[in-house]
N, C-alpha and C. Protein backbone atom coordinates (compact mmCIF):
# COMPACT_ATOMS: atom_id res chain seq x y z
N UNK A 1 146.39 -51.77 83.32
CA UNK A 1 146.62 -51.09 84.58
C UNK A 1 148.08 -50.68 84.66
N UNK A 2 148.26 -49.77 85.36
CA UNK A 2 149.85 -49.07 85.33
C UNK A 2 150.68 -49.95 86.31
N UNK A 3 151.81 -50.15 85.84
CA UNK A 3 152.78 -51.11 86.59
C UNK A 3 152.98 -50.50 88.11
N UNK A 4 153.79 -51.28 88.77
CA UNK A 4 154.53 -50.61 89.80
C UNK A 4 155.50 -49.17 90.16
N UNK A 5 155.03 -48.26 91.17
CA UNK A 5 156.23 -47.57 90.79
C UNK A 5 157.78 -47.75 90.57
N UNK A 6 158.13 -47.09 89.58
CA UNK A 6 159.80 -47.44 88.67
C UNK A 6 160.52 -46.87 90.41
N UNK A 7 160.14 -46.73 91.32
CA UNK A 7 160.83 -46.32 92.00
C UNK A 7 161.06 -46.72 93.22
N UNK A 8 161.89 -47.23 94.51
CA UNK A 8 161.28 -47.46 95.62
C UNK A 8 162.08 -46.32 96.56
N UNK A 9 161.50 -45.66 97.48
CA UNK A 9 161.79 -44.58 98.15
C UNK A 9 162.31 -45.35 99.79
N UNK A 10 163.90 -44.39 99.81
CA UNK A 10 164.15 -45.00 101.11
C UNK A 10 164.25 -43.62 101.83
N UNK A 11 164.49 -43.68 103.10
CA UNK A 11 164.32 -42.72 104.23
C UNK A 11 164.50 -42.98 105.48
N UNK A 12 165.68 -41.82 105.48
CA UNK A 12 166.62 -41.56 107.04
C UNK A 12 166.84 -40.46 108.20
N UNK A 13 166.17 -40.79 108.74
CA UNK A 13 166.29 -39.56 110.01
C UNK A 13 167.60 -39.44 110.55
N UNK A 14 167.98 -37.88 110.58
CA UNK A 14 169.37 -37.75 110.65
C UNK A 14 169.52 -36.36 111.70
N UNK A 15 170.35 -36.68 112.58
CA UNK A 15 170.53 -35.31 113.47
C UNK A 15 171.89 -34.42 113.07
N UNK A 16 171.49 -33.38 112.69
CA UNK A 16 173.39 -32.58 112.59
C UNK A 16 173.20 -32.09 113.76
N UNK A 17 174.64 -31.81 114.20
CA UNK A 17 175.11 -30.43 115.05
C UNK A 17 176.57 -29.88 114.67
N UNK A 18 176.09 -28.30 114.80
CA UNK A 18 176.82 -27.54 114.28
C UNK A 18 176.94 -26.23 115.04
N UNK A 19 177.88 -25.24 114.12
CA UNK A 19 177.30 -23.92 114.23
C UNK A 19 176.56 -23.39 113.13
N UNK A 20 176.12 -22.42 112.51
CA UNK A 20 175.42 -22.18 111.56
C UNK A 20 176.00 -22.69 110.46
N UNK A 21 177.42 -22.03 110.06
CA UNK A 21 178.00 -21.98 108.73
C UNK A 21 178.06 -23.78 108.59
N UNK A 22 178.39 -24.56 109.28
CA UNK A 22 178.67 -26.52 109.47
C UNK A 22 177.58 -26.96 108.78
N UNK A 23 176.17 -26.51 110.05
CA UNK A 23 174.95 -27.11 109.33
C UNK A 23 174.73 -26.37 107.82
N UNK A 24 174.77 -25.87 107.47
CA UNK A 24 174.57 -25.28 105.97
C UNK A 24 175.33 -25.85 104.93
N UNK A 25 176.80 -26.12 105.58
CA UNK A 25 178.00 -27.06 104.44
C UNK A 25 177.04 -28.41 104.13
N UNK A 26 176.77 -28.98 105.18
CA UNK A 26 176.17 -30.24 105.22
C UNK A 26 175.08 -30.20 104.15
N UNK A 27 174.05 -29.33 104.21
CA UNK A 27 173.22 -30.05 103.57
C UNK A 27 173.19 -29.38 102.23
N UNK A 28 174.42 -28.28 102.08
CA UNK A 28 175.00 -28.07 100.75
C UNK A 28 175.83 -29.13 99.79
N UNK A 29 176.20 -30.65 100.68
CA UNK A 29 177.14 -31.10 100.56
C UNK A 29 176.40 -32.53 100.22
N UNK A 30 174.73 -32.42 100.98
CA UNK A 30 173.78 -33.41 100.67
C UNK A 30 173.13 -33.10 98.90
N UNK A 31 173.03 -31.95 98.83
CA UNK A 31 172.51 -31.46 97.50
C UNK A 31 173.23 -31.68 96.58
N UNK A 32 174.90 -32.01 96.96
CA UNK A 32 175.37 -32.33 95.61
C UNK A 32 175.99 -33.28 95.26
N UNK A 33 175.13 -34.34 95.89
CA UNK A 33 175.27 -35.94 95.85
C UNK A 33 175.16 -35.97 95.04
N UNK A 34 175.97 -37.20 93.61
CA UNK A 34 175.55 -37.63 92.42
C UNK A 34 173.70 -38.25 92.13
N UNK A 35 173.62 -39.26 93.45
CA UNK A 35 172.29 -39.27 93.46
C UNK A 35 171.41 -38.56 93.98
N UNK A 36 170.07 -38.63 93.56
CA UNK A 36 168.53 -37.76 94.35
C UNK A 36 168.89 -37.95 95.42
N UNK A 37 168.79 -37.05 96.81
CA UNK A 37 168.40 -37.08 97.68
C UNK A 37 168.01 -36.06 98.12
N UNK A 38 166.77 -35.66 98.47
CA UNK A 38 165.73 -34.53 99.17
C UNK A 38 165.45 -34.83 100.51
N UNK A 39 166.19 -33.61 101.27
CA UNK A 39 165.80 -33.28 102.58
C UNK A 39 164.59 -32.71 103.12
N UNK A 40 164.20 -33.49 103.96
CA UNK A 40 162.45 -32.57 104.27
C UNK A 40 162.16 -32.77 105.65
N UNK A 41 161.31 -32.17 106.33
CA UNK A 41 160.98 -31.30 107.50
C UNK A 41 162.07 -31.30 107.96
N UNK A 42 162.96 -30.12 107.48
CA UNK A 42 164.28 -30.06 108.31
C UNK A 42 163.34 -28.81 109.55
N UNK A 43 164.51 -28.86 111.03
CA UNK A 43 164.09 -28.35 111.92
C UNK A 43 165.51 -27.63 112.44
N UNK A 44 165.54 -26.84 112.67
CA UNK A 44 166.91 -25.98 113.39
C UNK A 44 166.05 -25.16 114.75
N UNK A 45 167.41 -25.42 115.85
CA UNK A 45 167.39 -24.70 116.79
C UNK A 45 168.19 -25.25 117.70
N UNK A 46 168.56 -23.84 119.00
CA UNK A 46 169.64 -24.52 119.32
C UNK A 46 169.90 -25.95 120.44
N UNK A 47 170.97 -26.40 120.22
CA UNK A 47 171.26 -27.60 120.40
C UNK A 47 171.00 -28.21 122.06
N UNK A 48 170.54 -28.96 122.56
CA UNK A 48 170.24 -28.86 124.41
C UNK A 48 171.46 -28.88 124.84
N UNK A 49 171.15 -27.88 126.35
CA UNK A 49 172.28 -27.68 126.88
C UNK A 49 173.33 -28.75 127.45
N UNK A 50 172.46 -30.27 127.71
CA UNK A 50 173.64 -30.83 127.95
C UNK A 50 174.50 -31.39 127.02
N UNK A 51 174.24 -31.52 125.63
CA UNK A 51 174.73 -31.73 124.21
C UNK A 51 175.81 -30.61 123.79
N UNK A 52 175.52 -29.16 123.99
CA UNK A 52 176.13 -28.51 123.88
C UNK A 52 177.42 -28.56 125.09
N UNK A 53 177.37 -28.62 125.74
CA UNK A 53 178.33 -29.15 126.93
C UNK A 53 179.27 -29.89 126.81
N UNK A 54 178.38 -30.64 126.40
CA UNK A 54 179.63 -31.98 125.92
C UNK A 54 180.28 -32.50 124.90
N UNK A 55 179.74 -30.97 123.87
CA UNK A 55 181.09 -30.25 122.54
C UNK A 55 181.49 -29.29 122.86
N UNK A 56 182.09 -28.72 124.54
CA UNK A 56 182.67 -27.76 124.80
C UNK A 56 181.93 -26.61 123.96
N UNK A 57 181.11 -26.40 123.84
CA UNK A 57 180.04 -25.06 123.37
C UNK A 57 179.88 -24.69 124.74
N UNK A 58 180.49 -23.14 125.13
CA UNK A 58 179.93 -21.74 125.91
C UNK A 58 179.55 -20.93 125.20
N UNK A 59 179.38 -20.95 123.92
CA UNK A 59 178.64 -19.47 124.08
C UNK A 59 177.73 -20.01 123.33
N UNK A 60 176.60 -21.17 123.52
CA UNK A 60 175.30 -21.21 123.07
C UNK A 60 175.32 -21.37 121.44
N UNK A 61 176.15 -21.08 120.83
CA UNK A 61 175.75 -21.07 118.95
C UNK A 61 175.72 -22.42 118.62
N UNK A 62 175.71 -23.64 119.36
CA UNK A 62 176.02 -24.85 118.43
C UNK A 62 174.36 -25.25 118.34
N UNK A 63 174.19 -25.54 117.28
CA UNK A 63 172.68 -25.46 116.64
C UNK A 63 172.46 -27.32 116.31
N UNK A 64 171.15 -27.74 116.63
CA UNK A 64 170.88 -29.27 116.43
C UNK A 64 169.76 -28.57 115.08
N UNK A 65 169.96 -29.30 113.68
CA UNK A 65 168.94 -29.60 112.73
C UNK A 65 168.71 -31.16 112.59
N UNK A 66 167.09 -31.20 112.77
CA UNK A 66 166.87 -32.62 112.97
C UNK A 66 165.95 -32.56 111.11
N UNK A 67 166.28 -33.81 110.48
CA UNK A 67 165.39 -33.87 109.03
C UNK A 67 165.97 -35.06 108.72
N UNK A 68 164.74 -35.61 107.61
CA UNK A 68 164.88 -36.98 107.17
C UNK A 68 165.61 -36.39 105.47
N UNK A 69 165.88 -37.60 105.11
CA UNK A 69 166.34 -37.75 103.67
C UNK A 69 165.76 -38.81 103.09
N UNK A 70 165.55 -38.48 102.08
CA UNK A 70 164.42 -39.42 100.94
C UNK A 70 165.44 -39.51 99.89
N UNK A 71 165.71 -40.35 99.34
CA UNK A 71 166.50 -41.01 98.42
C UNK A 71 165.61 -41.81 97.59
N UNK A 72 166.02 -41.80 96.09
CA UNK A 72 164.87 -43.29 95.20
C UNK A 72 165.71 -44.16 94.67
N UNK A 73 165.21 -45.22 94.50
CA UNK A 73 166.44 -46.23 93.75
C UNK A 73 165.38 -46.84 92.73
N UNK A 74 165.82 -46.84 91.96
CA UNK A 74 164.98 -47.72 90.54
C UNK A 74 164.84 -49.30 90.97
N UNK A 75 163.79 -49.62 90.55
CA UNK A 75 163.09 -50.93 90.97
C UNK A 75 163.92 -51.63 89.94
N UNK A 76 163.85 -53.25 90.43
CA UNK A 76 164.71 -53.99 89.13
C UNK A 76 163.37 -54.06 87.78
N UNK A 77 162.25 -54.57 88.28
CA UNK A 77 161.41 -54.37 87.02
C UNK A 77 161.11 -52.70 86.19
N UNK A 78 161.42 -51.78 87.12
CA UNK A 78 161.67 -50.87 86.32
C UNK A 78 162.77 -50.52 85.49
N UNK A 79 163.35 -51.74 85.68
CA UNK A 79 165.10 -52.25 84.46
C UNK A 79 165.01 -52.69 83.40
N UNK A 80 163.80 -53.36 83.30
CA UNK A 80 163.02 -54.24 81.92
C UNK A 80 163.49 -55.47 82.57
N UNK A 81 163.43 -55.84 84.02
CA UNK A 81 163.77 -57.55 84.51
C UNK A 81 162.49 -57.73 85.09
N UNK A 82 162.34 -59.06 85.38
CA UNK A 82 160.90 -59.81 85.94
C UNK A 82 161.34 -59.74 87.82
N UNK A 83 162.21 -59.07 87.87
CA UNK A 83 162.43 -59.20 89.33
C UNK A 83 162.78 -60.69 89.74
N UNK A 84 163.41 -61.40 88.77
CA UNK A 84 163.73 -62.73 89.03
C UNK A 84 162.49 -63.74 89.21
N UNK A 85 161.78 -63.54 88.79
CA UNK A 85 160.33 -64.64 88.75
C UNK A 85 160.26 -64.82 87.14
């Protein structure tokens, strides 16, 4: 039978706010992490008005993207260890 997956998957829900060009650095800046990490159901639109308010935003452009990040980390038995047993 096939072992365990070599992998265990972690995952973080994360809110940006920005203006366009910010949120885009960001998850240009997530992509070029040394390690995996894949962003998924990212969501953009703009940010609620009392949020925006209270980053001095008047003219409406500051944008909330809400998305998780999935990251993997290698299992220790996928190391060639018994996981300490």
């Amino acid at each position: 039978t096939p072992g365990p997956d070599p992998f265990v998957t972690h995952r973080w829900d994360l809110v940006v706010l920005g203006d366009y060009d910010e949120v885009g650095e960001f998850l240009s800046d997530v992509a070029s992490l040394p390690r995996i990490v894949v962003p998924v159901d990212l969501k953009i639109g703009a940010a609620p008005p009392t949020v925006a308010q209270s980053f001095g935003d008047s003219t409406g452009s500051l944008l909330q993207a809400t998305f998780s990040v999935r990251t993997f980390v290698k299992t220790t038995q996928a190391e060639g260890t018994d996981g300490g047993q």
